[in-house]
Protein backbone atom coordinates (compact mmCIF):
# COMPACT_ATOMS: atom_id res chain seq x y z
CA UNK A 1 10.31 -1.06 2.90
CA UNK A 2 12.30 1.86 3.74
CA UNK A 3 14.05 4.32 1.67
CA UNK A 4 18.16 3.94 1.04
CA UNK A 5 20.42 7.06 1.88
CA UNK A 6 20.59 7.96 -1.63
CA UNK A 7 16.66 7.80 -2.06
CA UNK A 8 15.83 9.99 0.80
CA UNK A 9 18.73 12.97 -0.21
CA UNK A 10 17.27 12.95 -4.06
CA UNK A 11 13.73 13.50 -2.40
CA UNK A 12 14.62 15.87 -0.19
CA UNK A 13 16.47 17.33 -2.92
CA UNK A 14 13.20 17.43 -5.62
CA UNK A 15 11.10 18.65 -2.19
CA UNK A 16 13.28 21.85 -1.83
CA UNK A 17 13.63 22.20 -5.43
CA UNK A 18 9.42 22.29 -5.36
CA UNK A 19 9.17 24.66 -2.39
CA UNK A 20 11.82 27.14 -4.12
CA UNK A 21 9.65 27.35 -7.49
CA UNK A 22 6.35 27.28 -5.24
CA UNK A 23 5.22 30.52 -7.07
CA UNK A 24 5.97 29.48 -10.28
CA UNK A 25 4.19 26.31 -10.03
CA UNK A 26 1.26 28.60 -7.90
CA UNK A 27 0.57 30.72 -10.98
CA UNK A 28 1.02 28.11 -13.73
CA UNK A 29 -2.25 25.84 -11.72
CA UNK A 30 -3.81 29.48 -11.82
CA UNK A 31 -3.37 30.20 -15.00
CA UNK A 32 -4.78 26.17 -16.29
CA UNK A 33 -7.56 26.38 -13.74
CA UNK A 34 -8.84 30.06 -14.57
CA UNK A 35 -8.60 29.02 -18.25
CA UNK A 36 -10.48 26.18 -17.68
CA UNK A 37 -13.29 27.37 -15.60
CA UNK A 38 -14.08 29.83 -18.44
CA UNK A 39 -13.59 27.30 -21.10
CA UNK A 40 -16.26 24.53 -19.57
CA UNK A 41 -19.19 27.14 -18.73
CA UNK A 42 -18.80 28.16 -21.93
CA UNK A 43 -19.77 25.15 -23.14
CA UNK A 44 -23.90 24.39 -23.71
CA UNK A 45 -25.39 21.60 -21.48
CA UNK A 46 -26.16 18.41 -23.32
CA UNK A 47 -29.10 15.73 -22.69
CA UNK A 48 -29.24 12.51 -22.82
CA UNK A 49 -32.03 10.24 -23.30
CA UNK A 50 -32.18 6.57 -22.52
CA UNK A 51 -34.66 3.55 -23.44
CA UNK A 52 -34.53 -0.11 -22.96
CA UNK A 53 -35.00 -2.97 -25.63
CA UNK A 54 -35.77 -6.48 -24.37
CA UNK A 55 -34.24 -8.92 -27.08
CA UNK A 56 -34.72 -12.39 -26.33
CA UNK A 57 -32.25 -15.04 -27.42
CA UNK A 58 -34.27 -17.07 -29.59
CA UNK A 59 -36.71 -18.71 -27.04
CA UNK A 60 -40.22 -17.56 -27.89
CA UNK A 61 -42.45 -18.41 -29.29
CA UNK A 62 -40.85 -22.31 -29.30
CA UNK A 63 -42.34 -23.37 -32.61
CA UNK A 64 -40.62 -20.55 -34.82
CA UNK A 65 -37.33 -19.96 -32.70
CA UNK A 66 -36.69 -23.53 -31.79
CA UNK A 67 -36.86 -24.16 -35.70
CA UNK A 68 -33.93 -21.34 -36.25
CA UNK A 69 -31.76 -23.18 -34.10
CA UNK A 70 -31.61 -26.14 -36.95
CA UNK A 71 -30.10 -23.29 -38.84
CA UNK A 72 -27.60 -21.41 -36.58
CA UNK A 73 -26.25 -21.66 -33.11
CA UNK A 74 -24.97 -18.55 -31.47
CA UNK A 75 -23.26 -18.30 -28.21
CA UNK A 76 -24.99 -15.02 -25.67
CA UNK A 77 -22.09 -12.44 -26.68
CA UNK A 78 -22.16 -13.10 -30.59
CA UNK A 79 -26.40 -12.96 -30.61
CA UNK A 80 -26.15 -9.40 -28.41
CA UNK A 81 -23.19 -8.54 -30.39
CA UNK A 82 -25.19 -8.84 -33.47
CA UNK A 83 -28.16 -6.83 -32.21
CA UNK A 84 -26.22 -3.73 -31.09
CA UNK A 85 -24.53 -3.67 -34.46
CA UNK A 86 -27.79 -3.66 -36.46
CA UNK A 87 -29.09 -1.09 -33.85
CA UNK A 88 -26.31 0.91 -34.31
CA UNK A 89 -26.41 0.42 -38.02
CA UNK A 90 -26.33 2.65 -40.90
CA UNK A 91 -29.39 1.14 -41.83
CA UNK A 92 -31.34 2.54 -38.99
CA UNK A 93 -29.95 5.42 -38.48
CA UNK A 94 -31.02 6.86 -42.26
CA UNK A 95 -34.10 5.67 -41.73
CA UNK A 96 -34.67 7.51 -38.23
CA UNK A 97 -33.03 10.61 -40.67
CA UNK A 98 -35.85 9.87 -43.30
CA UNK A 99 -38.82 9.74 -40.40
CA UNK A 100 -37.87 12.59 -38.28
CA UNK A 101 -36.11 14.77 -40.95
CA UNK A 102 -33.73 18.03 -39.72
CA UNK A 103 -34.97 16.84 -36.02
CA UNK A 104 -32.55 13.94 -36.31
CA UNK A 105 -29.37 16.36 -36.59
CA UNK A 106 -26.59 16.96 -34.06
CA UNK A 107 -26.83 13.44 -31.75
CA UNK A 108 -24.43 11.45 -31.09
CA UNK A 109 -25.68 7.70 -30.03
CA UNK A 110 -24.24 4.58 -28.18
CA UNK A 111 -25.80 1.12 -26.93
CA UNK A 112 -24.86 -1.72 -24.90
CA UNK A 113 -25.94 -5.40 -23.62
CA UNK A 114 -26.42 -4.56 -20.07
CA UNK A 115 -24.41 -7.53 -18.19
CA UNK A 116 -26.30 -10.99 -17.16
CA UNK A 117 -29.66 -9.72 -18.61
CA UNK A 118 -31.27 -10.21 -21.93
CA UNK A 119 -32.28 -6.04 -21.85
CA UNK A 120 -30.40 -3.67 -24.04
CA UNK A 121 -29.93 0.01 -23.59
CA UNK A 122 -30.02 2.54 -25.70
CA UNK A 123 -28.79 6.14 -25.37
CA UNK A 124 -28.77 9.55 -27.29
CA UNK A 125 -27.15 12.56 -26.21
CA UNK A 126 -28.65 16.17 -27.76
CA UNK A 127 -28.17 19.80 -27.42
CA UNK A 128 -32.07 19.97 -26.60
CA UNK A 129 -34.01 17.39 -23.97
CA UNK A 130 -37.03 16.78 -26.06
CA UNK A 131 -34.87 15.92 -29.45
CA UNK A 132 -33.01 13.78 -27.45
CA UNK A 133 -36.15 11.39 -26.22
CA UNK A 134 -37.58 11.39 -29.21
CA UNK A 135 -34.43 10.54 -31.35
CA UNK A 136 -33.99 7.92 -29.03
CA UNK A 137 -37.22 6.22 -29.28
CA UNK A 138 -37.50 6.76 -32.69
CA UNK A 139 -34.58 4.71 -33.15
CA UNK A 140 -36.18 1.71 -30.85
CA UNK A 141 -39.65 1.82 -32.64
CA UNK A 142 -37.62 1.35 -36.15
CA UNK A 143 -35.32 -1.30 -34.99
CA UNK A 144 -38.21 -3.46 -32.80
CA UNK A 145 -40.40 -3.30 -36.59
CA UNK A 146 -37.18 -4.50 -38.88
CA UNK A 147 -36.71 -7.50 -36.07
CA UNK A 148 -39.95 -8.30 -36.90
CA UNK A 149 -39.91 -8.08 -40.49
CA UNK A 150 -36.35 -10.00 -40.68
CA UNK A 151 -38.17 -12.67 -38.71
CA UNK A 152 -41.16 -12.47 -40.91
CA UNK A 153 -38.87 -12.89 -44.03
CA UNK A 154 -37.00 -15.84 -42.06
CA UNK A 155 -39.94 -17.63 -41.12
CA UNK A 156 -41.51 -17.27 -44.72
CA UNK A 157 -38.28 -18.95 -46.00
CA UNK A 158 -38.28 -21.59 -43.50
CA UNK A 159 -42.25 -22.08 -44.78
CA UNK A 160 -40.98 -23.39 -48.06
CA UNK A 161 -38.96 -26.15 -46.78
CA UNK A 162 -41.96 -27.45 -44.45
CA UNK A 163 -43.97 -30.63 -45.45
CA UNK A 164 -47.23 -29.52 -47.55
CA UNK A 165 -45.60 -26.30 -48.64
CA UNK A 166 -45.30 -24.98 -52.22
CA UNK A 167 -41.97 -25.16 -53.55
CA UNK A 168 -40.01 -21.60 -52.78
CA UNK A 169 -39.28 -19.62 -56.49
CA UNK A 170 -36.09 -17.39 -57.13
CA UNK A 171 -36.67 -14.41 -58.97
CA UNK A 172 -35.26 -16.22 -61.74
CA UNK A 173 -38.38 -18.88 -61.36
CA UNK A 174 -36.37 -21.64 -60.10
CA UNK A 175 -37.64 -23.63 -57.50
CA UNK A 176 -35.13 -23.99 -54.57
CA UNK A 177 -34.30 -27.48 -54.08
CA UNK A 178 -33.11 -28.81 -50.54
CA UNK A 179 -29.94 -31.01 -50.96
CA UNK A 180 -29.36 -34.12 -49.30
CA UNK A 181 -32.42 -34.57 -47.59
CA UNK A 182 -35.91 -33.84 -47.98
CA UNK A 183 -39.14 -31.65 -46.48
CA UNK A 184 -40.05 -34.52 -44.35
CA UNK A 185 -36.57 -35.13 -42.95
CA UNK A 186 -35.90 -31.55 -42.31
CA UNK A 187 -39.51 -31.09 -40.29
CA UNK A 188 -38.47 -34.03 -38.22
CA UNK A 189 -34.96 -32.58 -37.59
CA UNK A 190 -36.70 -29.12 -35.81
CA UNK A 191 -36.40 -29.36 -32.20
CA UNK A 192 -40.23 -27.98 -31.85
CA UNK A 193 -40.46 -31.59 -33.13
CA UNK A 194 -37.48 -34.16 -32.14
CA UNK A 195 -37.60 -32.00 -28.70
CA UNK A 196 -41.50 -32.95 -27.93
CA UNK A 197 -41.59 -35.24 -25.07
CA UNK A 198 -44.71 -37.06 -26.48
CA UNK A 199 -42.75 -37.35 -29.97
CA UNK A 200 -39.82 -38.31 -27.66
CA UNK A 201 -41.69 -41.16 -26.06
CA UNK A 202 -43.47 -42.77 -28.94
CA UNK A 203 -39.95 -42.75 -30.61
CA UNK A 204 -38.16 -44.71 -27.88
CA UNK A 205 -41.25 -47.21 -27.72
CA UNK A 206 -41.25 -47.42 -31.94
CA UNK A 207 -37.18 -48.77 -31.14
CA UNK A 208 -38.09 -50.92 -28.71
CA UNK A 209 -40.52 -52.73 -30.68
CA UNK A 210 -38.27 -53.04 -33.49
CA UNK A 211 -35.98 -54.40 -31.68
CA UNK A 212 -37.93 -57.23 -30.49
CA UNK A 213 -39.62 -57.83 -33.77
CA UNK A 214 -35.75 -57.98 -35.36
CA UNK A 215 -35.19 -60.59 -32.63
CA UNK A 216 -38.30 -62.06 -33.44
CA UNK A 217 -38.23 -62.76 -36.77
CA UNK A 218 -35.03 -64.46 -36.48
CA UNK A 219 -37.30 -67.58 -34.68
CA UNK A 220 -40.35 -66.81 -36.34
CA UNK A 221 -42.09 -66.43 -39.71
CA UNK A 222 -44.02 -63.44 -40.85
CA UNK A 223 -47.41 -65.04 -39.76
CA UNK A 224 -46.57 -65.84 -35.99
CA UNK A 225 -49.07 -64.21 -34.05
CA UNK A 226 -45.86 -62.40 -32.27
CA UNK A 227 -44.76 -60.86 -35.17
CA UNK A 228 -48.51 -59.86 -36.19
CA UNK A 229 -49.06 -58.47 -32.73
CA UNK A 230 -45.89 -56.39 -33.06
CA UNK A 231 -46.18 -55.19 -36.67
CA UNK A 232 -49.67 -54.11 -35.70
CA UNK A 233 -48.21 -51.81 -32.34
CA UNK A 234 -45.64 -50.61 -34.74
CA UNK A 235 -48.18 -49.10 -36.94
CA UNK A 236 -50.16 -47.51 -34.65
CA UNK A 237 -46.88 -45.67 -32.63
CA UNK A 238 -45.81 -44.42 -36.25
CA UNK A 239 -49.58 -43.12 -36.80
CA UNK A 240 -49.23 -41.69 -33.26
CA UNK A 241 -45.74 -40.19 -34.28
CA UNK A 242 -47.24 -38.62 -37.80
CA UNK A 243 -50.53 -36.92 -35.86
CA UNK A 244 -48.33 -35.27 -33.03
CA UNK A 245 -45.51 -33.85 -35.66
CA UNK A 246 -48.57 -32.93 -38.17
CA UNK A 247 -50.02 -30.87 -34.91
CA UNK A 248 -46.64 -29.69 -34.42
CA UNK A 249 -45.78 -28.35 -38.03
CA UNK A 250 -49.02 -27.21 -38.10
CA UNK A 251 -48.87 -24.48 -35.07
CA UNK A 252 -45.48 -23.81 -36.67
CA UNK A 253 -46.81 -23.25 -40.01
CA UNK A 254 -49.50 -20.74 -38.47
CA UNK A 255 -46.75 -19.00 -36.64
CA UNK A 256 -44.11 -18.37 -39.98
CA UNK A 257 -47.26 -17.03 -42.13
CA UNK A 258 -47.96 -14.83 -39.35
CA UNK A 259 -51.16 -15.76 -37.80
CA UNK A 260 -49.12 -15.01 -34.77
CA UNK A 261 -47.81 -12.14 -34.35
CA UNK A 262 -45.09 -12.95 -32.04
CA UNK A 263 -41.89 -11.36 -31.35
CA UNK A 264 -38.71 -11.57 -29.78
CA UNK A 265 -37.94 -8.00 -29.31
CA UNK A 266 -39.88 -5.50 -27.71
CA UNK A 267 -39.13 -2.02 -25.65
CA UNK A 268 -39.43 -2.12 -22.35
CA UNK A 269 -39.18 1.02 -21.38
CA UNK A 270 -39.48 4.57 -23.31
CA UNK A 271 -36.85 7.40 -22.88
CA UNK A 272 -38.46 9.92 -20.77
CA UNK A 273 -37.52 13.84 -21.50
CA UNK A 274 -34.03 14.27 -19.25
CA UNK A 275 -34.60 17.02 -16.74
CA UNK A 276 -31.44 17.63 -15.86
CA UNK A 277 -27.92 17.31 -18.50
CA UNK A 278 -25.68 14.71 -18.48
CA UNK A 279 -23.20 16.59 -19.49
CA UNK A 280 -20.32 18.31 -19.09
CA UNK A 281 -19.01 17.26 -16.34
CA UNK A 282 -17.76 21.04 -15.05
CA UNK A 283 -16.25 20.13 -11.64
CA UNK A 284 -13.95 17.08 -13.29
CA UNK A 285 -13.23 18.41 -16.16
CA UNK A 286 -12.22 22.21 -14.28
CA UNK A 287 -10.00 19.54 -11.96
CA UNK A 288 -8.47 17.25 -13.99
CA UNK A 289 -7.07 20.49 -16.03
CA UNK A 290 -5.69 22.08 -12.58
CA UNK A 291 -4.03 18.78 -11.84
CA UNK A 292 -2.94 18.79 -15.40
CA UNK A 293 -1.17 22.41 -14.86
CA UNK A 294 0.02 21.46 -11.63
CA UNK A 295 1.46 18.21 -13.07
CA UNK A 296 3.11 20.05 -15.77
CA UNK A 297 4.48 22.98 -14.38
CA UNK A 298 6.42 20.27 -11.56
CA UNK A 299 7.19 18.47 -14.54
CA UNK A 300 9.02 21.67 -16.43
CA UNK A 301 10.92 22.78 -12.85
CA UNK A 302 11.92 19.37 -12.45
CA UNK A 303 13.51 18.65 -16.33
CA UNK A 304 15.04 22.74 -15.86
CA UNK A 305 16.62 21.60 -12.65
CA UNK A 306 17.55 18.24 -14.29
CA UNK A 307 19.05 19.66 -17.23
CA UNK A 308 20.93 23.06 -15.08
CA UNK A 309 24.47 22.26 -15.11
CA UNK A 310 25.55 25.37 -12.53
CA UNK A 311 27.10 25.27 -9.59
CA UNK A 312 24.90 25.76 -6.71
CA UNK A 313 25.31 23.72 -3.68
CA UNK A 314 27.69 21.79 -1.71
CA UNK A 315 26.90 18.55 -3.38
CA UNK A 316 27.07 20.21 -6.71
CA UNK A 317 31.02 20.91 -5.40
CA UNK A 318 31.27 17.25 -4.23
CA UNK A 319 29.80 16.11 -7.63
CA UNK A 320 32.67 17.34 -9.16
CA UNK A 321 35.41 15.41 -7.29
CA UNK A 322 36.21 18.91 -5.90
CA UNK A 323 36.57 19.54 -2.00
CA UNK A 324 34.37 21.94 -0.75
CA UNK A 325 35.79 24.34 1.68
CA UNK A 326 32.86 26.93 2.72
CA UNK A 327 29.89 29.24 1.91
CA UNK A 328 30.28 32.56 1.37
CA UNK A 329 26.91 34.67 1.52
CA UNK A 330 26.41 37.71 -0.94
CA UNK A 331 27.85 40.46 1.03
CA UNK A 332 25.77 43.48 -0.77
CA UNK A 333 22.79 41.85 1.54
CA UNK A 334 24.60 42.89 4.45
CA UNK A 335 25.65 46.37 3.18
CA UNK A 336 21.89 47.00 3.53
CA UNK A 337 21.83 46.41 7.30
CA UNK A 338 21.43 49.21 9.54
CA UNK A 339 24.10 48.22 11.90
CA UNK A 340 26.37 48.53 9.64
CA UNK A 341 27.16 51.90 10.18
CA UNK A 342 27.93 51.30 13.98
CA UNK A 343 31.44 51.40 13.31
CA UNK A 344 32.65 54.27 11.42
CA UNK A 345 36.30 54.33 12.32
CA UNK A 346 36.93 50.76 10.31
CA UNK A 347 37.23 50.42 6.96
CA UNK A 348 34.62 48.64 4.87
CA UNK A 349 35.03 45.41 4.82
CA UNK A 350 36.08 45.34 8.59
CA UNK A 351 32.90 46.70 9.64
CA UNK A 352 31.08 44.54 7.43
CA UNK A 353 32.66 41.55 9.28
CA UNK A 354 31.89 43.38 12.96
CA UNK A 355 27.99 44.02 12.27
CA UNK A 356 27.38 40.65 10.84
CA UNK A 357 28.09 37.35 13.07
CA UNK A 358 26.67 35.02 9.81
CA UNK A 359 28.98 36.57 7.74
CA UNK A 360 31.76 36.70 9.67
CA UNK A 361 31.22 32.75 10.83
CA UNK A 362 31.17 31.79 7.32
CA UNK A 363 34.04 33.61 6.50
CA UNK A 364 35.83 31.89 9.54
CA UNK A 365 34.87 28.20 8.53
CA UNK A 366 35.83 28.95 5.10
CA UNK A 367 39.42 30.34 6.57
CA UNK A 368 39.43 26.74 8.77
CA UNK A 369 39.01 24.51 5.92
CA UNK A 370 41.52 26.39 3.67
CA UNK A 371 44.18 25.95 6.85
CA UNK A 372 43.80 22.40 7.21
CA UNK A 373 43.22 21.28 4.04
CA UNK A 374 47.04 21.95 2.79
CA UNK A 375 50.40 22.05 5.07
CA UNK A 376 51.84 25.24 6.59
CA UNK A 377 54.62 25.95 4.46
CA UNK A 378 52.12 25.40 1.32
CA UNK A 379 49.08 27.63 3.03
CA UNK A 380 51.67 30.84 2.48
CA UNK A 381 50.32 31.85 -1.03
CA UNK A 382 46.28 30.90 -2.04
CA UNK A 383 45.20 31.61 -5.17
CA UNK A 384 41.43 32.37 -5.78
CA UNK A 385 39.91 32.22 -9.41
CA UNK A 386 36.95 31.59 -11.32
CA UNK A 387 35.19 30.45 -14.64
CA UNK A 388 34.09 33.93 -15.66
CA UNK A 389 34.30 37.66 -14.54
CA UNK A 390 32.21 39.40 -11.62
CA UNK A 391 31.77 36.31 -9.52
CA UNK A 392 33.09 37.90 -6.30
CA UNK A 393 36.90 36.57 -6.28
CA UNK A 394 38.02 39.91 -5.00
CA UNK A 395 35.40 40.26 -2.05
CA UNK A 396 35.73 36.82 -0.89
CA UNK A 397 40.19 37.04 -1.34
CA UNK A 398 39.90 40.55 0.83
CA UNK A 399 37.39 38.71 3.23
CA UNK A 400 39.99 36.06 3.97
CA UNK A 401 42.69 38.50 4.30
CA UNK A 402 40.73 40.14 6.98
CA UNK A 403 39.43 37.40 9.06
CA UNK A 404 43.56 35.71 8.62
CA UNK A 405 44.65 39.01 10.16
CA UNK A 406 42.63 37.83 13.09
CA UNK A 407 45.10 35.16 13.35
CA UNK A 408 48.09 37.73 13.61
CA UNK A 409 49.71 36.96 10.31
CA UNK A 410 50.33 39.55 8.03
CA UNK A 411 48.51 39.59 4.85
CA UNK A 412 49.18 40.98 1.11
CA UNK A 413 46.31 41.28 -0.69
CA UNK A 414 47.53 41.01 -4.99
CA UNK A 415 44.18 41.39 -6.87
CA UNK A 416 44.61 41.89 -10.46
């Protein structure tokens, strides 16, 4: 889509405006980007040291972390969400302070859930390469041990509520009591046990026969050879059931009291010792200040322009309701001409007009306008004025008495 009329003069308009403060807006990006080459290599190169922490959601080992989702079920974002908030915990972090003591001063750390993957990375930025790695792993090593330990303390609370299990005690010496169901319910409620497929099976075949035995017994008495023959399968699928959730319970009882030592989070990979900084970034940060000093200075010529309320151009005339009738240029630049002087015998202002065709062409348009812009009889006395002293009304009034003398009318000049 094109630009309107109006569009294209106020662009021109802010274009010439630019090119006339050029210099101005030349030295101001000098002045930001000389400033700001010494101010960024002044500043000391800083490292940064990255490792990466695989934290799975809950999957392994399926006896323990099946059981913790009878407890709690949370959705990808909240579970990493969690994680990079105890790894970027208080908690941590003085504890990293107590292990590495003064080393642990003057980092600055951040972590994220890298996107689609179950890996988080973790990065600390230091004045000095080596601090930097070691900071950084320091802080993996102390949050992979406390995962394990919360999961320890988890599973050993879990323990308690498992058939066969002594009673959990409060400091207090209570005994915690489960409420609304008991040991035996809440063992058969863990998906390492409802989830089996074999437990799954014998389940579906334990309601199938007691469905036919309810139909059963409806025809039949208690000693029909039916009903025997059923009451005797039904037995031996719930012994079936009770072995295969007693092996179950049992391989997750050896994994809570930590016969297995199996975790969820490890580190993948170690920071390594940066070689080179990260940081600063000299070239962008030199560049975004020159653009910011070129930006600004543009900005300050523009709101001066804006905010100038002097008469400069034609359109500032126009602007005005006013009719514009001509230009006249300064004459003192043509006083330094050296033609000037090629006419001796004519007064000043004469020769002025002789030496100088621009001058003397402006001064004739200006004359035109004036002429035709009132009637005859009215064009016998013109008046010029003007806001304030020393703005030239008596060159340009003797100016147009000498080029209307070209016309053969006889002028008197009044200047007072």
């Amino acid at each position: 889509m094109g630009l309107d009329g109006n569009q294209s003069t106020d662009l021109a308009k802010y274009w010439f405006v630019f090119l006339a403060h050029l210099r101005i807006i030349a030295s101001a990006t000098g002045v930001f980007f000389i400033i700001s080459v010494f101010h960024f290599f002044s500043l000391p190169n800083i490292y940064t040291a990255t490792t990466t922490i695989l934290a799975e959601q809950t999957e392994t080992p399926p006896s323990r972390q099946e059981m913790l989702k009878t407890t709690t079920s949370t959705d990808v974002d909240e579970y990493y969400g969690t994680q990079l908030a105890i790894l970027r915990g208080l908690k941590i972090e003085k504890m990293v302070k107590a292990e590495l003591g003064g080393d642990s001063e003057g980092y600055a750390i951040s972590a994220s859930h890298i996107r689609d993957t179950r890996i988080l990375s973790l990065s600390v930025t230091h004045l000095k390469p080596e601090l930097a790695a070691k900071i950084a792993n320091k802080f993996a090593e102390i949050y992979v041990r406390e995962s394990k330990h919360e999961n320890a303390f988890i599973g050993q609370q879990i323990l308690q509520l498992l058939p066969g299990s002594p009673e959990a005690v409060l400091p207090g010496g209570s005994a915690v009591v489960s409420q609304g169901f008991s040991k035996q319910e809440f063992a058969s409620s863990l998906n390492s046990v409802s989830g089996d497929p074999q437990v799954t099976q014998l389940l579906n075949e334990k309601l199938g026969i007691q469905s036919k035995l309810t139909e059963l017994s409806q025809r039949y008495g208690p000693e029909h050879p039916a009903i025997k023959d059923l009451n005797q399968r039904l037995s031996t699928v719930e012994s079936d059931i009770k072995a295969r959730s007693e092996t179950i319970l049992s391989n997750v009882k050896a994994n809570l009291a930590g016969e297995a030592n199996i975790t969820n989070i490890k580190v993948l990979e170690e920071a390594p010792v940066p070689k080179n900084p990260s940081g600063p970034n000299r070239f962008r940060g030199i560049l975004s200040w020159t653009l910011i000093g070129f930006c600004a200075s543009a900005s300050l010529i523009s709101f001066f322009e804006y905010a100038n309320q002097k008469v400069r151009t034609k359109n500032d005339v126009i602007s005005l309701g006013i009719c514009f009738l001509g230009y006249i240029p300064l004459v003192t630049e043509f006083l330094k001409a050296k033609n000037y002087h090629e006419f001796p015998e004519e007064p000043d202002l004469v020769r002025v007009l002789k030496a100088n065709a621009t001058l003397a062409d402006a001064v004739a348009n200006a004359r035109t306008h004036i002429l035709f812009s009132m009637p005859y009889e009215k064009s016998r006395r013109i008046m010029l004025t003007s806001a304030i002293p020393d703005e030239g009304k008596s060159t340009v009034a003797a100016l147009l008495a000498v080029s209307l003398t070209t016309l053969g009318r006889k002028i008197l000049l009044v200047d007072g």
